[in-house]
Protein backbone atom coordinates (compact mmCIF):
# COMPACT_ATOMS: atom_id res chain seq x y z
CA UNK A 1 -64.29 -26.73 -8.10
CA UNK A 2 -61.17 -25.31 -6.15
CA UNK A 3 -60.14 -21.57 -6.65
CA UNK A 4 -56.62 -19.86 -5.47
CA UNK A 5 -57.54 -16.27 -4.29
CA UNK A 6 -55.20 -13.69 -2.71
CA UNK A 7 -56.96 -11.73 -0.08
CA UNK A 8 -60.11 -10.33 1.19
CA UNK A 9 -63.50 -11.88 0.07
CA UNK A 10 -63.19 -12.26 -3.61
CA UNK A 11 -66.76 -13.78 -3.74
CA UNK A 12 -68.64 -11.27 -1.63
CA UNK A 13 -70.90 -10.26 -4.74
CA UNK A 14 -72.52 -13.75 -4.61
CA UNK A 15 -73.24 -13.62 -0.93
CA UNK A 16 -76.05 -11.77 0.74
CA UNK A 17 -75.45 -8.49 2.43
CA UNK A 18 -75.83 -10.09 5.87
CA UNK A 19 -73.89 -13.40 5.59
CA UNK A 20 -69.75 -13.05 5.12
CA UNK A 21 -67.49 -16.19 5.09
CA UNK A 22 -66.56 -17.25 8.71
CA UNK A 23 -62.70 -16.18 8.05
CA UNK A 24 -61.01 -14.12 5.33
CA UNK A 25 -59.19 -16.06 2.96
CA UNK A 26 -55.16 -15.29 2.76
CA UNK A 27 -52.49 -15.44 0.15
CA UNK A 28 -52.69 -19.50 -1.09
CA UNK A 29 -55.74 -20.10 0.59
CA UNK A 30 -58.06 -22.92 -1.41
CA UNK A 31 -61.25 -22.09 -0.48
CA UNK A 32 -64.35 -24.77 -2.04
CA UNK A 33 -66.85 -22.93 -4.33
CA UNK A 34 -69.26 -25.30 -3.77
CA UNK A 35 -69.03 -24.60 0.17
CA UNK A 36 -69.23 -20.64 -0.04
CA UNK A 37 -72.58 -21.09 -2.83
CA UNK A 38 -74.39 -23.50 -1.01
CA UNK A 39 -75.04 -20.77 1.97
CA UNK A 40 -77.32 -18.64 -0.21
CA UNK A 41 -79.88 -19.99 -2.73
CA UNK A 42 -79.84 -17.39 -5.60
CA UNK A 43 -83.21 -16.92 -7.78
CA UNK A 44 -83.15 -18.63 -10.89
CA UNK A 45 -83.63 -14.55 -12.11
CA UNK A 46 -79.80 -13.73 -10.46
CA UNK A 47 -78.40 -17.00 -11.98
CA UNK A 48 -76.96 -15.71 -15.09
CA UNK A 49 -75.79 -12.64 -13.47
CA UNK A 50 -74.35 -14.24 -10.48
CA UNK A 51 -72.72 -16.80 -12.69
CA UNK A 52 -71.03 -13.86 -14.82
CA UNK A 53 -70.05 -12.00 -12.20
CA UNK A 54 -68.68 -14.80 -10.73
CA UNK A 55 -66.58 -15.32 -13.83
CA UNK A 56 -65.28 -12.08 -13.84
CA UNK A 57 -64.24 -11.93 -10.33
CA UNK A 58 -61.98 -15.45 -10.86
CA UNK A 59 -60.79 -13.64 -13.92
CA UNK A 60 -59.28 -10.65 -12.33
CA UNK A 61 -57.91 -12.74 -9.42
CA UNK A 62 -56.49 -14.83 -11.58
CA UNK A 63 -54.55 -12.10 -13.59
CA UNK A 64 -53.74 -10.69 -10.37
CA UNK A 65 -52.01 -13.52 -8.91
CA UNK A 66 -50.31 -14.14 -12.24
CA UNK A 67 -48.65 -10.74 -11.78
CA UNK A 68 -47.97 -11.25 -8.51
CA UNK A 69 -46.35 -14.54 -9.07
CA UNK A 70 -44.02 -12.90 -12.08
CA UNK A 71 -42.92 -10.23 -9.88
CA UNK A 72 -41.77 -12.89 -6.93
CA UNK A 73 -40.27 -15.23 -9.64
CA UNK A 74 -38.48 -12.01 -11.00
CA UNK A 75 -37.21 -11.20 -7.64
CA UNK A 76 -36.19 -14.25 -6.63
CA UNK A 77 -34.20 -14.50 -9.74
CA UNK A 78 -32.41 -11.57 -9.16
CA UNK A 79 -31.45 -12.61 -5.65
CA UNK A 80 -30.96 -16.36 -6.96
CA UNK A 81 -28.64 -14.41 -10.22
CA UNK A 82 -26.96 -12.26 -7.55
CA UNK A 83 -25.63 -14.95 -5.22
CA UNK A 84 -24.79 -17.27 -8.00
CA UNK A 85 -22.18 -14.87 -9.22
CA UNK A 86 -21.12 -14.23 -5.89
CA UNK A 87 -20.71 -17.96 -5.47
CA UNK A 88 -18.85 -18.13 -9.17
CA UNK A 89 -16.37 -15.33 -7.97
CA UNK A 90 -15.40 -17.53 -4.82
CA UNK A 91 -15.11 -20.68 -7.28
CA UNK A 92 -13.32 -18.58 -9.88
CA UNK A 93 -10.04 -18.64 -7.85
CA UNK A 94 -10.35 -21.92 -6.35
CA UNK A 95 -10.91 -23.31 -9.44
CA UNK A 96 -8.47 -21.36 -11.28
CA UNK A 97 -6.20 -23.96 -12.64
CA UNK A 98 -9.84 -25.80 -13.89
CA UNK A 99 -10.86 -22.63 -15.55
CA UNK A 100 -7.61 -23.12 -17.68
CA UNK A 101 -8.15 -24.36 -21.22
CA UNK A 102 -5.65 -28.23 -20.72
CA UNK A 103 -3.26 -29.24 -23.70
CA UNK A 104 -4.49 -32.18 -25.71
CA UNK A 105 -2.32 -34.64 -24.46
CA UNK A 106 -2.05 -37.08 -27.80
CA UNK A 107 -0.68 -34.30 -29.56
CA UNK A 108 1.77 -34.28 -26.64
CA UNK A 109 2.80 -37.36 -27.41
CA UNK A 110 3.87 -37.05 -30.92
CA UNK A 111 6.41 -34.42 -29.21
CA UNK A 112 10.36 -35.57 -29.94
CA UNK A 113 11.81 -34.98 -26.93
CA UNK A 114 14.75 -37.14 -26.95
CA UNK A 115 16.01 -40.85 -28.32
CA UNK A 116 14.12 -42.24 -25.59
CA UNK A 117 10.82 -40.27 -26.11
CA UNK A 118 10.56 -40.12 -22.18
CA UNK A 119 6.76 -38.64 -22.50
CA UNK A 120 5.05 -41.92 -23.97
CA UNK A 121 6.23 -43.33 -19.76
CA UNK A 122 3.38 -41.36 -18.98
CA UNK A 123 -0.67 -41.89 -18.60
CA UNK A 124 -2.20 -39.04 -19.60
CA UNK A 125 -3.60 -38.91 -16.31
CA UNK A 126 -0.17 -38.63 -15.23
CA UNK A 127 0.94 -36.02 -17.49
CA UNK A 128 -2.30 -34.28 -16.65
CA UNK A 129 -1.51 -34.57 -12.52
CA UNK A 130 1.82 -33.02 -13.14
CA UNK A 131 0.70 -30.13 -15.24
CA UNK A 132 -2.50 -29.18 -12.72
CA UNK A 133 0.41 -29.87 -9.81
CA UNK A 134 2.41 -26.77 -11.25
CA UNK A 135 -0.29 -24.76 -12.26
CA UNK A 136 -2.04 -24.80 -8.29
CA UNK A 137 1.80 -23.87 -7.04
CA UNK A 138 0.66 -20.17 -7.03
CA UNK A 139 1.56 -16.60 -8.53
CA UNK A 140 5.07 -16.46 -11.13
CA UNK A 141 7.48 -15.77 -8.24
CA UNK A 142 5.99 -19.41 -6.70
CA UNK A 143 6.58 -21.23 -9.61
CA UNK A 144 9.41 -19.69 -10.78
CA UNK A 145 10.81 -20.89 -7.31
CA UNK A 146 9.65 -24.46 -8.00
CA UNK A 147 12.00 -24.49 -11.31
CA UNK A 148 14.75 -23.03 -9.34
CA UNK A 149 14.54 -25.40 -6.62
CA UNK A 150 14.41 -28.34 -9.21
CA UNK A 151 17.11 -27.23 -11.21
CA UNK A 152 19.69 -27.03 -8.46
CA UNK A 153 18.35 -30.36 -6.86
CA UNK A 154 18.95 -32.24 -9.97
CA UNK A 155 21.84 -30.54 -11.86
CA UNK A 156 25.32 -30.37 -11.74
CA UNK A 157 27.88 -27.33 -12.04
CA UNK A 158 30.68 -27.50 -14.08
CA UNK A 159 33.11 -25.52 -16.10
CA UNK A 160 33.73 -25.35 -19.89
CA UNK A 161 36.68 -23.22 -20.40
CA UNK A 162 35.34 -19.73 -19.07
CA UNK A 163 31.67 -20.62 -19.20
CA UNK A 164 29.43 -22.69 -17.12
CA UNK A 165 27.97 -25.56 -17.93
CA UNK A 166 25.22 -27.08 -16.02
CA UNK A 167 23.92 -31.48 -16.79
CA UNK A 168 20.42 -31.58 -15.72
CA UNK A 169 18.82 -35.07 -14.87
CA UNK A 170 14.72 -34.83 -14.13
CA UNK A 171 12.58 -37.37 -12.17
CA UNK A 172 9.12 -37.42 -12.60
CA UNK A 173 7.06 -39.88 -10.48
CA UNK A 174 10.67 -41.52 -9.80
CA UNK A 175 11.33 -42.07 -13.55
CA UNK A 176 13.90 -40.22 -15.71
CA UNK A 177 12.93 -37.52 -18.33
CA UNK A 178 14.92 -35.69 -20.32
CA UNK A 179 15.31 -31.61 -20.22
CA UNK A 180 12.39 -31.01 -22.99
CA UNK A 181 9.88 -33.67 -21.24
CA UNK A 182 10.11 -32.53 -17.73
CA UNK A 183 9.52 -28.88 -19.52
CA UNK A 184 6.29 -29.84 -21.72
CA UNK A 185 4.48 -31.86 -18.97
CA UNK A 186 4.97 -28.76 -16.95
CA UNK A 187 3.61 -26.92 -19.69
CA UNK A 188 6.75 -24.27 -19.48
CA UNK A 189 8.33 -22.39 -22.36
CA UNK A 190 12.01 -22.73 -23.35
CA UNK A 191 12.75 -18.74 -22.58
CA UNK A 192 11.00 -18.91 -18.84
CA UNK A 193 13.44 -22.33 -18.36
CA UNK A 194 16.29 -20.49 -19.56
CA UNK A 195 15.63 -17.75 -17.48
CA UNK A 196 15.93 -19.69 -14.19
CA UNK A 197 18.77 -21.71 -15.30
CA UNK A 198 20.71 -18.39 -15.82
CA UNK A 199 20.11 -17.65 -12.06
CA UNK A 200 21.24 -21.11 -10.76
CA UNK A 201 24.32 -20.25 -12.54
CA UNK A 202 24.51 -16.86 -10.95
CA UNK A 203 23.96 -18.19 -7.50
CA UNK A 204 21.02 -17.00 -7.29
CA UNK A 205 18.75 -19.32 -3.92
CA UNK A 206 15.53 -17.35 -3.52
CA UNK A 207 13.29 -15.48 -6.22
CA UNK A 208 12.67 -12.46 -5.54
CA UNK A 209 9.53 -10.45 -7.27
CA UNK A 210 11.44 -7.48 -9.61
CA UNK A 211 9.35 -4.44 -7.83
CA UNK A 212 9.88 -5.89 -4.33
CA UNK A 213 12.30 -3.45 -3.41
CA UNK A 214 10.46 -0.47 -4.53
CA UNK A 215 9.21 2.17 -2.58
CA UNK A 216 5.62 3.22 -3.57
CA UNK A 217 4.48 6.83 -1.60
CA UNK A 218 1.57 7.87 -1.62
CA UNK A 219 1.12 11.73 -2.42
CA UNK A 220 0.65 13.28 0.77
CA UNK A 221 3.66 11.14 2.09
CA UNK A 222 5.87 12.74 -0.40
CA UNK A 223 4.59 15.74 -0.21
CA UNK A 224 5.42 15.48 3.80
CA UNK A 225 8.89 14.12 2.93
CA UNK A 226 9.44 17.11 0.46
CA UNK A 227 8.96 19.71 3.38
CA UNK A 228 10.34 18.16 6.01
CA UNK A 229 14.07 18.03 4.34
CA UNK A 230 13.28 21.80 3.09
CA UNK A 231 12.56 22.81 6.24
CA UNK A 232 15.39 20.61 8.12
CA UNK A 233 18.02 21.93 5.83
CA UNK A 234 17.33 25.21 5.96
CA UNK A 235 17.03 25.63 9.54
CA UNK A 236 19.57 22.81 11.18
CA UNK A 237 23.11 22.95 11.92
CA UNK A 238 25.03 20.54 9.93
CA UNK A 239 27.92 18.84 11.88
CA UNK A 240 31.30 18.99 11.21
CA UNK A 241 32.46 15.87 12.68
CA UNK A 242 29.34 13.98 12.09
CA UNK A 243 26.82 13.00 9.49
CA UNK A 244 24.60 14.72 11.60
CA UNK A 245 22.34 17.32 11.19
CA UNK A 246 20.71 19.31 14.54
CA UNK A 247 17.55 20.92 14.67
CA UNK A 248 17.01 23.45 17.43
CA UNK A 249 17.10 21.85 20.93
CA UNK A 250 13.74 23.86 21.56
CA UNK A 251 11.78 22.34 18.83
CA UNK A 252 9.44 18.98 19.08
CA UNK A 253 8.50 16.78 17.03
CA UNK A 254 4.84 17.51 17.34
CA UNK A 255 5.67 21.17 16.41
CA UNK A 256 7.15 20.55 12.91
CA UNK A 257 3.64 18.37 12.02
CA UNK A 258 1.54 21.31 13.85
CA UNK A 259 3.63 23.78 11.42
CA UNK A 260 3.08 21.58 8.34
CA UNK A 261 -0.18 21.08 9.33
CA UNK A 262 -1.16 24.83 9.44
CA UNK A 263 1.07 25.74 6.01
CA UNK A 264 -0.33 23.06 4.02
CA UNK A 265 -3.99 24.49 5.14
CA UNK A 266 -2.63 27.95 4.29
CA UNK A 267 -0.65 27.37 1.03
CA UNK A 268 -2.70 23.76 -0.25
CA UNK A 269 -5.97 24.34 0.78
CA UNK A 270 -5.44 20.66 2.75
CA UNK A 271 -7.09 19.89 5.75
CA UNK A 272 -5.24 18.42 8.71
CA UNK A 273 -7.40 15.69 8.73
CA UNK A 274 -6.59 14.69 5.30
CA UNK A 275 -2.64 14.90 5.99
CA UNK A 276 -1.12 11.91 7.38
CA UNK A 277 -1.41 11.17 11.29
CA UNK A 278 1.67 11.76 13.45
CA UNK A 279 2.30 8.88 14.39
CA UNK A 280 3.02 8.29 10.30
CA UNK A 281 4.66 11.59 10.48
CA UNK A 282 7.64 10.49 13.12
CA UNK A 283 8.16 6.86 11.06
CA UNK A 284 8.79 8.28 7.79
CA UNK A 285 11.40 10.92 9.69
CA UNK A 286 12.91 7.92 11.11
CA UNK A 287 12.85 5.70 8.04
CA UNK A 288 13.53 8.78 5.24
CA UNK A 289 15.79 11.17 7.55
CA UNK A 290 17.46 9.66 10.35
CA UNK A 291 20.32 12.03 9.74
CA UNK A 292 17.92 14.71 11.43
CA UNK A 293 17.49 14.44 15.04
CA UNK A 294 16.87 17.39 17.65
CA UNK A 295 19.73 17.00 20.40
CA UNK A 296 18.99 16.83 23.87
CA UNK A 297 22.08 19.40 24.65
CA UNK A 298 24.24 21.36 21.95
CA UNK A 299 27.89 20.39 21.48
CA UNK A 300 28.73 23.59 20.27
CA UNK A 301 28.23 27.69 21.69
CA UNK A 302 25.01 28.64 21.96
CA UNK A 303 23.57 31.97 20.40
CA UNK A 304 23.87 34.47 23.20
CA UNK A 305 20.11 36.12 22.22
CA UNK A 306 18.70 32.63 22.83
CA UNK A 307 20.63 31.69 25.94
CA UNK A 308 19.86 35.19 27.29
CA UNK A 309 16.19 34.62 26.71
CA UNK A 310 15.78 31.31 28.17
CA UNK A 311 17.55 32.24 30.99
CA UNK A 312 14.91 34.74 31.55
CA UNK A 313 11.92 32.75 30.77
CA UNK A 314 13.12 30.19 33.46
CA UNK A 315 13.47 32.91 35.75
CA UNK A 316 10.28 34.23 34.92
CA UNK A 317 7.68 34.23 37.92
CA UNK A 318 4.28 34.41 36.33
CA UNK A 319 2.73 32.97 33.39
CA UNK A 320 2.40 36.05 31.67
CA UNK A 321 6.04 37.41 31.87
CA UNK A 322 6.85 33.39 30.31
CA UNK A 323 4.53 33.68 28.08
CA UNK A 324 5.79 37.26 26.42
CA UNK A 325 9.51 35.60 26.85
CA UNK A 326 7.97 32.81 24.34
CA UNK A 327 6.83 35.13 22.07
CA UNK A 328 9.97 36.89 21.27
CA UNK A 329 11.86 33.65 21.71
CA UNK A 330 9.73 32.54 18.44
CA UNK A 331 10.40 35.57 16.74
CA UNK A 332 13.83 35.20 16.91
CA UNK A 333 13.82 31.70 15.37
CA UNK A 334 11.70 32.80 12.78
CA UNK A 335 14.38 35.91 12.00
CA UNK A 336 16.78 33.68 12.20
CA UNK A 337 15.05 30.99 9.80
CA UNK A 338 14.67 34.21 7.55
CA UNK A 339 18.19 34.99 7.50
CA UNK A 340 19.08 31.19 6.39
CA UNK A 341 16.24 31.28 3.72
CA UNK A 342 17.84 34.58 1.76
CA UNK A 343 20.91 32.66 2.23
CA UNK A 344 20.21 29.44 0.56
CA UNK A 345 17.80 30.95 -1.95
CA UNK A 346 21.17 33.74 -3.33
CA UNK A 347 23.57 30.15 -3.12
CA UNK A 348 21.42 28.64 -5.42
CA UNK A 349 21.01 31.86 -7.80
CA UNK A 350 24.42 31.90 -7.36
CA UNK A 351 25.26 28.44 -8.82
CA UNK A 352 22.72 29.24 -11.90
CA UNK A 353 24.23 32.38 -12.72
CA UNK A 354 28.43 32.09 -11.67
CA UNK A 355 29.00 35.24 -14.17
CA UNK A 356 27.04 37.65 -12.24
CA UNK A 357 26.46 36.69 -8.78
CA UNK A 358 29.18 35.30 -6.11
CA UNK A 359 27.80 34.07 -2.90
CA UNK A 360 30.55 33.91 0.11
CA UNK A 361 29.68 32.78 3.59
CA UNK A 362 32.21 33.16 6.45
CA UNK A 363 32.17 31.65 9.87
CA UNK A 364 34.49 30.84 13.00
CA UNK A 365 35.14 27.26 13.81
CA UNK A 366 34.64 25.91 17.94
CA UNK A 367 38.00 26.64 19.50
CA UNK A 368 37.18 23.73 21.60
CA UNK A 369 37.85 21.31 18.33
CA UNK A 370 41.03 23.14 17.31
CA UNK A 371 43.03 23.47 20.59
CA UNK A 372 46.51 22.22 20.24
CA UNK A 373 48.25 19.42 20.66
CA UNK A 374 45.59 17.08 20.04
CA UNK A 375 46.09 14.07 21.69
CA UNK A 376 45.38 10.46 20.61
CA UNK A 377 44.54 9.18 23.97
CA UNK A 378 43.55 11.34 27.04
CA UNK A 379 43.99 10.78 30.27
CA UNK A 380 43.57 13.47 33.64
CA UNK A 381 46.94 14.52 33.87
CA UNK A 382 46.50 15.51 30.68
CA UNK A 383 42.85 17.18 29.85
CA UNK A 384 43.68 19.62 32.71
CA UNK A 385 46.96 20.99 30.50
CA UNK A 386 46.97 24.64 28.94
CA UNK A 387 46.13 24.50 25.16
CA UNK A 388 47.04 26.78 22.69
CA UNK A 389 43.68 28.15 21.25
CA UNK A 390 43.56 28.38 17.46
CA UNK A 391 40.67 30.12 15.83
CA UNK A 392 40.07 29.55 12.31
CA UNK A 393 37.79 31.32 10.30
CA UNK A 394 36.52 29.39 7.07
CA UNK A 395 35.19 31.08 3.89
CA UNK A 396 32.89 29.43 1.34
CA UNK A 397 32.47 30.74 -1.74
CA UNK A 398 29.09 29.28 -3.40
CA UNK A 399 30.19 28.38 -6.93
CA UNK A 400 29.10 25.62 -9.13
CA UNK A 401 31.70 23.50 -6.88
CA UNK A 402 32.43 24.28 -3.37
CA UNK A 403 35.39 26.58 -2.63
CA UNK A 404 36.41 26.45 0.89
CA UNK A 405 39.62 28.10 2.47
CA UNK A 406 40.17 28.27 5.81
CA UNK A 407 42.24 31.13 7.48
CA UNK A 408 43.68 31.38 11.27
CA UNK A 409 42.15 34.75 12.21
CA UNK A 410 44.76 35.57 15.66
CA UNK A 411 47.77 35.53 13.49
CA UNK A 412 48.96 31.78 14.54
């Protein structure tokens, strides 16, 4: 009689205490009863209790192993459950067009689609080919393509009074169908036709998806865009001969994303390392606001605080005198940033409220741009001839429209 036991000596009760089996017996071992119990002769007194014993010991090992065996079987079905659906999600898109419920195709033959009934041409293995064909074309745009493409290939243009008219003649598998036919063994509805024919007659060539041209942001990138043109319009100088707008010559590029780094901390509670990178940072300025770039040189006069204080800072001889020159070169910008903010913030209050409040903003035009006569064409002779300067002064007043008037201020 054969036994299956797991480990150790499941017999070891029917043995003496000074004999043991020459080897333990492992997981799936068959080990011969009759091998193990002819090493020790048991009294006929010890039979019955040997024998029971005996019993009980296969018992439990049996049970065990039974347990044992349910647990591996339950784990291996898991595993075996697990990569079966991974394998079904992998076969769910290949076999997409399979997964599709098909049309009965001898109702499709009762269809009327014309005198000629151009369906019955078909074998339903046919009709089944052609349908499968358009289904493994791809997504809508794909297919919607494929009808396009079709259309123009086998229609013809013409004109009906003032609307146009377009005769259509399908081939399938080199034979003619009509209109309805080619549409039913493509399995595509009258509306979704009519759709694409209305684009062949617009001129349309290529489908294009309807929310390809949208722009989808993600918060932070807005949020970036928002305070970059805040900032950039509140503190550049917008050009009057360009569509230009200059930021200070003395700024970077890395400085604006360290300063909306270190606000968004203060005011948002962001972390820098959840903003977006810089690199990020200088392509949506170039994509979103081109119209703001820092110039290398400024065409126009420079403010005679900041000239005067970069002229000293380059002149400055040790690191400490350049860096107090720094300092009060930033607090400047920022006073001057100030100034710019109570500006646009009473313009605005201003527009809202015309009855009480009337914002007016003067300022003095480069006599460089306003020299007379202006001439179409220069040439040397005549760039080093006396001009008559003309200074004009230029007062907006901040209504709900824009209220300019310009004045010459030296009486010409």
């Amino acid at each position: 009689m054969l036994h299956i036991c797991r480990t150790g000596y499941p017999f070891s009760d029917t043995l003496s205490s000074g004999e043991a089996p020459s080897a333990p017996f492992g997981r799936g071992h068959l080990v011969d009863d009759t091998s193990i119990l002819s090493s020790h002769q048991p009294t006929e007194s010890s039979d019955s209790s040997s024998l029971s014993t005996h019993q009980e010991t296969e018992t439990s090992h049996t049970n065990e192993l039974s347990t044992h065996c349910d647990s591996e079987n339950a784990s291996e079905y898991a595993s075996s459950s697990n990569s079966c659906d991974d394998s079904m999600r992998v076969r769910q898109t290949k076999r997409r067009r399979l997964s599709q419920p098909l049309r009965n195709y001898s109702i499709l033959y009762q269809v009327t689609c014309c005198k000629n009934v151009c369906i019955q041409d078909f074998s339903p293995a046919e009709l089944k080919d052609v349908e499968l064909t358009f289904k493994d074309i791809g997504n809508e745009v794909k297919q919607k393509q494929y009808i396009l493409d079709n259309i123009r290939q086998h229609s013809v243009l013409s004109m009906k009074g003032k609307r146009k008219h377009t005769e259509t003649d399908f081939r399938i598998l080199g034979k003619p169908v009509c209109v309805k036919a080619w549409r039913e063994m493509h399995n595509i509805s009258q509306k979704r036709y009519e759709n694409c024919v209305r684009m062949y007659k617009d001129g349309v060539i290529n489908v294009v998806h309807g929310n390809a041209d949208q722009i989808k942001m993600k918060s932070k990138t807005t949020m970036a865009l928002t305070w970059m043109r805040f900032l950039f319009e509140r503190i550049g100088d917008w050009m009057p001969h360009k569509t230009e707008v200059h930021l200070p010559k003395t700024s970077s590029k890395k400085m604006f994303y360290q300063r909306m780094c270190k606000e968004f901390e203060e005011d948002y509670n962001i972390k820098p390392e959840d903003n977006i990178s810089y690199e990020y940072f200088t392509t949506i300025w170039a994509e979103h606001l081109p119209e703001f770039k820092i110039p290398k040189t400024s065409e126009f006069v420079e403010c005679s605080i900041c000239a005067q204080l970069k002229e000293d800072r380059n002149r400055a001889k040790t690191k400490q005198k350049k860096e107090i020159i720094s300092e009060l070169l930033k607090k400047h910008f920022v006073q001057v940033e100030t100034e710019r903010k109570v500006y646009h913030a009473t313009r605005e209050q201003a527009r809202f409220e015309p009855d009480e409040i009337m914002c007016i903003i003067q300022d003095g035009m480069d006599q460089k741009k306003t020299a007379i006569p202006r001439l179409v064409n220069e040439d040397k002779m005549t760039s080093l001839l006396a001009r008559i300067r003309l200074h004009i002064t230029v007062s907006c007043c901040q209504l709900l429209s824009h209220r300019r008037y310009a004045t010459p201020s030296n009486g010409y």
